[in-house]
N, C-alpha and C. Protein backbone atom coordinates (compact mmCIF):
# COMPACT_ATOMS: atom_id res chain seq x y z
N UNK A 1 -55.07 38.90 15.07
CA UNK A 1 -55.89 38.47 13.97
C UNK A 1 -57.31 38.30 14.48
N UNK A 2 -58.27 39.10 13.40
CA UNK A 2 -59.74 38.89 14.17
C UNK A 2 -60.35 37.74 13.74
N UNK A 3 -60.94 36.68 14.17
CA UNK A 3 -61.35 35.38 13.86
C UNK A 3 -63.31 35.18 14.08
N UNK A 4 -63.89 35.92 13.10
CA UNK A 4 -65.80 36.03 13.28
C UNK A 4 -65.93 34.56 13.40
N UNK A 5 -67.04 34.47 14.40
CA UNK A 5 -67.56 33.33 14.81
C UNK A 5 -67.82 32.52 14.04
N UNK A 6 -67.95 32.49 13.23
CA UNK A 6 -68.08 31.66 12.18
C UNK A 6 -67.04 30.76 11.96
N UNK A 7 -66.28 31.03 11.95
CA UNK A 7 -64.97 30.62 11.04
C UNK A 7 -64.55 29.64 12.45
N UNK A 8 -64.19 30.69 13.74
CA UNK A 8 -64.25 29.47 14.92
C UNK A 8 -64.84 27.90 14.91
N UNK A 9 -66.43 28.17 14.69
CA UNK A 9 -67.13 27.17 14.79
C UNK A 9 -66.82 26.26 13.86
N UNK A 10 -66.39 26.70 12.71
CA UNK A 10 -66.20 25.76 11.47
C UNK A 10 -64.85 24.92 12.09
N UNK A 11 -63.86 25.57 12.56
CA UNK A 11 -62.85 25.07 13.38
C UNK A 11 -62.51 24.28 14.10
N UNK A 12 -64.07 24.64 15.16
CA UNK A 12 -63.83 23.11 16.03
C UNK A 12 -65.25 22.26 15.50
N UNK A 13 -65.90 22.00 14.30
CA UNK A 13 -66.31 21.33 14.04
C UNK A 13 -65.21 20.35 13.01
N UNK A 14 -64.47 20.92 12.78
CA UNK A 14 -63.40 20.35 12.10
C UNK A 14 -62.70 19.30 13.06
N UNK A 15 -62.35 19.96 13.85
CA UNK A 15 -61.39 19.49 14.55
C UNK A 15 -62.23 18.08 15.67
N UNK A 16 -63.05 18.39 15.95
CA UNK A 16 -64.26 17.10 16.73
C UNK A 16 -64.36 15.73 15.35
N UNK A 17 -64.38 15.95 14.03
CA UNK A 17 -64.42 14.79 13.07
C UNK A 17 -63.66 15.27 12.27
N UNK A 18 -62.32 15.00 12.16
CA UNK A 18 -61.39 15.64 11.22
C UNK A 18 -61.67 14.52 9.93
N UNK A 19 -62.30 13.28 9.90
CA UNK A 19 -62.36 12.53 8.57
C UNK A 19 -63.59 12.63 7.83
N UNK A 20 -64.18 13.08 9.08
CA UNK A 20 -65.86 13.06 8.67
C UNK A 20 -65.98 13.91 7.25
N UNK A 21 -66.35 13.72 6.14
CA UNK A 21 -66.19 14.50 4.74
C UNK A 21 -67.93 13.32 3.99
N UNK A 22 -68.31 14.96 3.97
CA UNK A 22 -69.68 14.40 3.67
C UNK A 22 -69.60 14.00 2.22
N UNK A 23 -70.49 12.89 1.68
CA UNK A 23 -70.31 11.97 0.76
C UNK A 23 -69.91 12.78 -0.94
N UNK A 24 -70.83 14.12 -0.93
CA UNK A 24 -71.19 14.36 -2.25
C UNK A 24 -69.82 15.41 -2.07
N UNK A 25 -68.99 15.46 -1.37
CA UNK A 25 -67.74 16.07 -1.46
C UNK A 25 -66.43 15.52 -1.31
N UNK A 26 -66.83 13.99 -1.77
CA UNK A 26 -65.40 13.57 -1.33
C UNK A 26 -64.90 12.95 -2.80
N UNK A 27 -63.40 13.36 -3.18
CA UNK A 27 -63.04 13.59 -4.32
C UNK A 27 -62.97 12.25 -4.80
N UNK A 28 -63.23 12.25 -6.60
CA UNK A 28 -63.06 11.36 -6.95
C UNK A 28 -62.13 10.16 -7.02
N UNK A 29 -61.19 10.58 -6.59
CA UNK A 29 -59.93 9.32 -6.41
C UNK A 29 -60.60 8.56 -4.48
N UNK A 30 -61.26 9.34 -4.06
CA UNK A 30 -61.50 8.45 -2.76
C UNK A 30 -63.10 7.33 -2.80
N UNK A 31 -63.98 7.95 -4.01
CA UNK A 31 -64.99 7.48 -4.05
C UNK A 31 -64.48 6.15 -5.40
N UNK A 32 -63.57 6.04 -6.26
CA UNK A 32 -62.81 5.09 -6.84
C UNK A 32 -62.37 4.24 -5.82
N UNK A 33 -61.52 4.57 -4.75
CA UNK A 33 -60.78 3.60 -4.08
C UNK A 33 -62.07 3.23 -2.88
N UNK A 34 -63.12 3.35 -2.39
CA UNK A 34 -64.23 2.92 -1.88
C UNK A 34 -64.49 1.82 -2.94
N UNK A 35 -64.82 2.23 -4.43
CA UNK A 35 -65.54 1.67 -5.48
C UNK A 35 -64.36 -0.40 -5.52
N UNK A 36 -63.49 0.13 -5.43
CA UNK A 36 -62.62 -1.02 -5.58
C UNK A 36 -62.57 -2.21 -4.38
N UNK A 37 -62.79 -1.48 -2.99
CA UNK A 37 -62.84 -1.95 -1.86
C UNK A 37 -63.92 -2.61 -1.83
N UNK A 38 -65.37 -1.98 -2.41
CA UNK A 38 -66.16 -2.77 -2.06
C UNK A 38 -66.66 -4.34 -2.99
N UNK A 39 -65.98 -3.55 -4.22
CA UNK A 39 -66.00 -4.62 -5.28
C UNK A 39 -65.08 -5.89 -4.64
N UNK A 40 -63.91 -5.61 -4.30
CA UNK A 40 -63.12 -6.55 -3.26
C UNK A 40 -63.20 -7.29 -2.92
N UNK A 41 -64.19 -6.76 -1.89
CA UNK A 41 -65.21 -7.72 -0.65
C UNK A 41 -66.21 -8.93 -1.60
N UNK A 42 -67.08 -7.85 -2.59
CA UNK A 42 -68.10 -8.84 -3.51
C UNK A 42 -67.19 -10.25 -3.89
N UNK A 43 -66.19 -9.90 -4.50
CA UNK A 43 -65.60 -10.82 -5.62
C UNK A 43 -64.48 -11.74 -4.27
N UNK A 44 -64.47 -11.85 -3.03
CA UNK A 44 -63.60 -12.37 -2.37
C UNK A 44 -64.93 -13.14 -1.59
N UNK A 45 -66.14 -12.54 -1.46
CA UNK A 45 -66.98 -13.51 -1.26
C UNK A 45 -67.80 -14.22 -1.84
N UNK A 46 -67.60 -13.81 -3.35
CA UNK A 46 -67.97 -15.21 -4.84
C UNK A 46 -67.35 -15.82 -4.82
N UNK A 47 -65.89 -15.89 -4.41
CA UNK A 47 -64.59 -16.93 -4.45
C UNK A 47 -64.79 -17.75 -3.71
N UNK A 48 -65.12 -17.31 -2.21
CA UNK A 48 -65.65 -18.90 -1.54
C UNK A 48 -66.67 -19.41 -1.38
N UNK A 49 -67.62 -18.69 -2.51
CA UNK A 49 -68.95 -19.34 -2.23
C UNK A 49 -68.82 -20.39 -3.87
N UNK A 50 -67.45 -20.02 -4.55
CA UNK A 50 -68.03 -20.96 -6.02
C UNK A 50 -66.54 -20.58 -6.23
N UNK A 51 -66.00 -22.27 -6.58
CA UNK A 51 -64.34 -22.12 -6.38
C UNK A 51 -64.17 -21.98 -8.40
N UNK A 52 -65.30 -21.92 -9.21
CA UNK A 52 -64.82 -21.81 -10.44
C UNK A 52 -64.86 -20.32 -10.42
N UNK A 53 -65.48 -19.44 -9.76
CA UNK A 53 -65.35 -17.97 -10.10
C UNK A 53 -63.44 -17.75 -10.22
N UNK A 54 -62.90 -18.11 -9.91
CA UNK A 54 -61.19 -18.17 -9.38
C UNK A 54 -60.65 -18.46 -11.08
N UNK A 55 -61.60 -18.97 -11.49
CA UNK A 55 -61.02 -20.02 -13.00
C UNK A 55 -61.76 -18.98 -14.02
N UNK A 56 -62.47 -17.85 -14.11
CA UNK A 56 -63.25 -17.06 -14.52
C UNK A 56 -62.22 -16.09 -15.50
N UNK A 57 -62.80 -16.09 -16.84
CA UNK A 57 -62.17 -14.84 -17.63
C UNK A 57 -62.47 -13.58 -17.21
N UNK A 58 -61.85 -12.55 -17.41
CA UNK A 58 -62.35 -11.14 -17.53
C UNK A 58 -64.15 -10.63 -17.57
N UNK A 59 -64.31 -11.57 -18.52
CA UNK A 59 -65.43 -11.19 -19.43
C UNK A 59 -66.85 -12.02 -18.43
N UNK A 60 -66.34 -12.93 -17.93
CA UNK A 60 -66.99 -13.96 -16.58
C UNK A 60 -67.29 -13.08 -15.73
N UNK A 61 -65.84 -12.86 -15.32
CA UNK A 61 -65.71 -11.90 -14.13
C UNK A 61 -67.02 -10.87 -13.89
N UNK A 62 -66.78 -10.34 -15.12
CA UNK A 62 -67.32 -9.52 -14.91
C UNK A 62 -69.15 -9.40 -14.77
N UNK A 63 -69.43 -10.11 -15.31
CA UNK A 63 -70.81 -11.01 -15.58
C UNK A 63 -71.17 -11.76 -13.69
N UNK A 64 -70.44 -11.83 -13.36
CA UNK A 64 -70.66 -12.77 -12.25
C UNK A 64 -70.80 -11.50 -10.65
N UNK A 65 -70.26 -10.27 -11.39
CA UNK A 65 -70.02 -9.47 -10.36
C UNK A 65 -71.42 -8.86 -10.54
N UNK A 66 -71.72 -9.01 -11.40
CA UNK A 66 -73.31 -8.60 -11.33
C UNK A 66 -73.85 -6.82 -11.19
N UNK A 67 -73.01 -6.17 -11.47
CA UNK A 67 -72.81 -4.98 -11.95
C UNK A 67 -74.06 -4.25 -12.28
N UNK A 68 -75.24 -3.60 -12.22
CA UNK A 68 -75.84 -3.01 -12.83
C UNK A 68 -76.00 -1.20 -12.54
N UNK A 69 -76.91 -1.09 -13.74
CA UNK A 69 -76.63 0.47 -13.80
C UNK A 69 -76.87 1.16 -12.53
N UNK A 70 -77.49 0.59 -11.30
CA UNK A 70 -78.16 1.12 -10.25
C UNK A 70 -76.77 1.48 -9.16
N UNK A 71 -76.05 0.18 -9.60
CA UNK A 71 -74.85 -0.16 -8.70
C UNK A 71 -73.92 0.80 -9.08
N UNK A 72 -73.72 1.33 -10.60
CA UNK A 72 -72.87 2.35 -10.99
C UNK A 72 -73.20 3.97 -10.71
N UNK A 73 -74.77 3.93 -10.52
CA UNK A 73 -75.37 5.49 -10.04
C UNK A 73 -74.87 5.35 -8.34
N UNK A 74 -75.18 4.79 -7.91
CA UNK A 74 -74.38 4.48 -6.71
C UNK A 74 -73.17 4.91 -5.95
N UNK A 75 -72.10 4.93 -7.17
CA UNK A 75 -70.71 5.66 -6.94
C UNK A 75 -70.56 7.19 -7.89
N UNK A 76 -71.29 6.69 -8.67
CA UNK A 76 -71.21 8.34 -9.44
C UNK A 76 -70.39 8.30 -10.64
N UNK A 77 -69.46 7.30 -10.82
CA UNK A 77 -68.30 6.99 -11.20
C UNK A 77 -68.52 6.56 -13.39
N UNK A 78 -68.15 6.98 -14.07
CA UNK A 78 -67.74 6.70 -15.08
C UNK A 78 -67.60 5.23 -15.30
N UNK A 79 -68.37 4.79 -16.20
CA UNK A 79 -68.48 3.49 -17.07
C UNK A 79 -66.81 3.06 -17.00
N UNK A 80 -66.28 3.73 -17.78
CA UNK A 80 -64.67 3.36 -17.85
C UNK A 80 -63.53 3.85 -17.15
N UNK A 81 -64.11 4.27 -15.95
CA UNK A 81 -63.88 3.59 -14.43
C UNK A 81 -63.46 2.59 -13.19
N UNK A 82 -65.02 2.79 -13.77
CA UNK A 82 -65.60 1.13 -13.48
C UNK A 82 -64.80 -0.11 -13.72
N UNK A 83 -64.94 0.10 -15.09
CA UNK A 83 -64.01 -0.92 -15.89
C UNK A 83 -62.72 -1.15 -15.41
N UNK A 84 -61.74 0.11 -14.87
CA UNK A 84 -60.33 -0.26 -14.90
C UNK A 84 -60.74 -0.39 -12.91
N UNK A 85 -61.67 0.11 -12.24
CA UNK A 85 -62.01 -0.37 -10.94
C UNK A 85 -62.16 -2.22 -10.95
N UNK A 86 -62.73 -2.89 -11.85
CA UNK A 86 -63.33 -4.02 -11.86
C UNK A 86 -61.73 -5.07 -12.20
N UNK A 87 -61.19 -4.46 -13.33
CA UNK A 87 -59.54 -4.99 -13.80
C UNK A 87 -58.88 -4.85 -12.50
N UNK A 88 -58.80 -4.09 -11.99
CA UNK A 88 -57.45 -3.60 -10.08
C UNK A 88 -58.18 -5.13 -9.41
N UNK A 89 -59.38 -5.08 -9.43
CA UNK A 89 -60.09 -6.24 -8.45
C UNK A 89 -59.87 -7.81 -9.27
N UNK A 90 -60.45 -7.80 -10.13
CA UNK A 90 -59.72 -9.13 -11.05
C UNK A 90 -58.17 -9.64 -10.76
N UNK A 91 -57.43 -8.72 -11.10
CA UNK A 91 -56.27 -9.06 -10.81
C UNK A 91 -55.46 -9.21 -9.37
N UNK A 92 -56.70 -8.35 -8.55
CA UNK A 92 -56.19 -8.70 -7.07
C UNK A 92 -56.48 -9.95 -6.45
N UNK A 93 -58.11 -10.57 -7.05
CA UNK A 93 -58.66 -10.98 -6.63
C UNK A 93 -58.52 -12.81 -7.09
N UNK A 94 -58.52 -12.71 -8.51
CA UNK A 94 -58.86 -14.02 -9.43
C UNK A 94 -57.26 -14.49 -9.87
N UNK A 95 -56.41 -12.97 -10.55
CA UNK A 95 -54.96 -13.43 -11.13
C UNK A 95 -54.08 -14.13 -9.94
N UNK A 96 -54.01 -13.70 -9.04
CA UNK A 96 -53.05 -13.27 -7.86
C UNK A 96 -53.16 -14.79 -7.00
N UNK A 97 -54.60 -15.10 -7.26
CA UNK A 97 -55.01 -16.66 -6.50
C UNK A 97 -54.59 -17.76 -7.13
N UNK A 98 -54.24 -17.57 -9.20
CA UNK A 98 -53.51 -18.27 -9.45
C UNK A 98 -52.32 -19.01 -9.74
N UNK A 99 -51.96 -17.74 -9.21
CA UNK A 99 -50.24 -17.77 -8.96
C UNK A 99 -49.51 -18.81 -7.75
């Protein structure tokens, strides 16, 4: 099999960062599950900075996460997305603590 240099190089550039996947190509289910992780972090460090965020509706929640349009160009990600990104974190974050 003839293998043009090209295709080599692409090979072992592969193979030197096999995760490395540059940003504006990495599929939407991985830039969602980033989107949730980092929301995560936000809303797990409102929790111990203000023990009523824990006691917070949906509608709080969401107000408190402080969300703006800059933050949503950011991920690239769909408004109602977002939304069911922000619900996975609520319920990981606020339901789960009152149990």
């Amino acid at each position: 099999m003839n293998k043009s240099p090209d295709v080599g190089q692409a090979t072992k550039k592969r193979k030197s960062c096999p995760l490395c996947i540059p940003w504006d190509q990495m599929k939407p289910r991985t830039v969602y599950e980033k989107a949730v992780q980092d929301f995560t972090e936000t809303a797990q460090q409102l929790a111990r900075l203000n023990q009523h965020f824990l006691q917070a509706s949906f509608a709080e929640f969401e107000m408190l996460m402080g969300l703006d349009d800059e933050v949503l160009k950011r991920y690239g990600l769909p408004k109602p997305t977002v939304e069911r990104a922000l619900l996975e974190v609520y319920q990981t974050v606020v339901l789960d603590q009152r149990r």
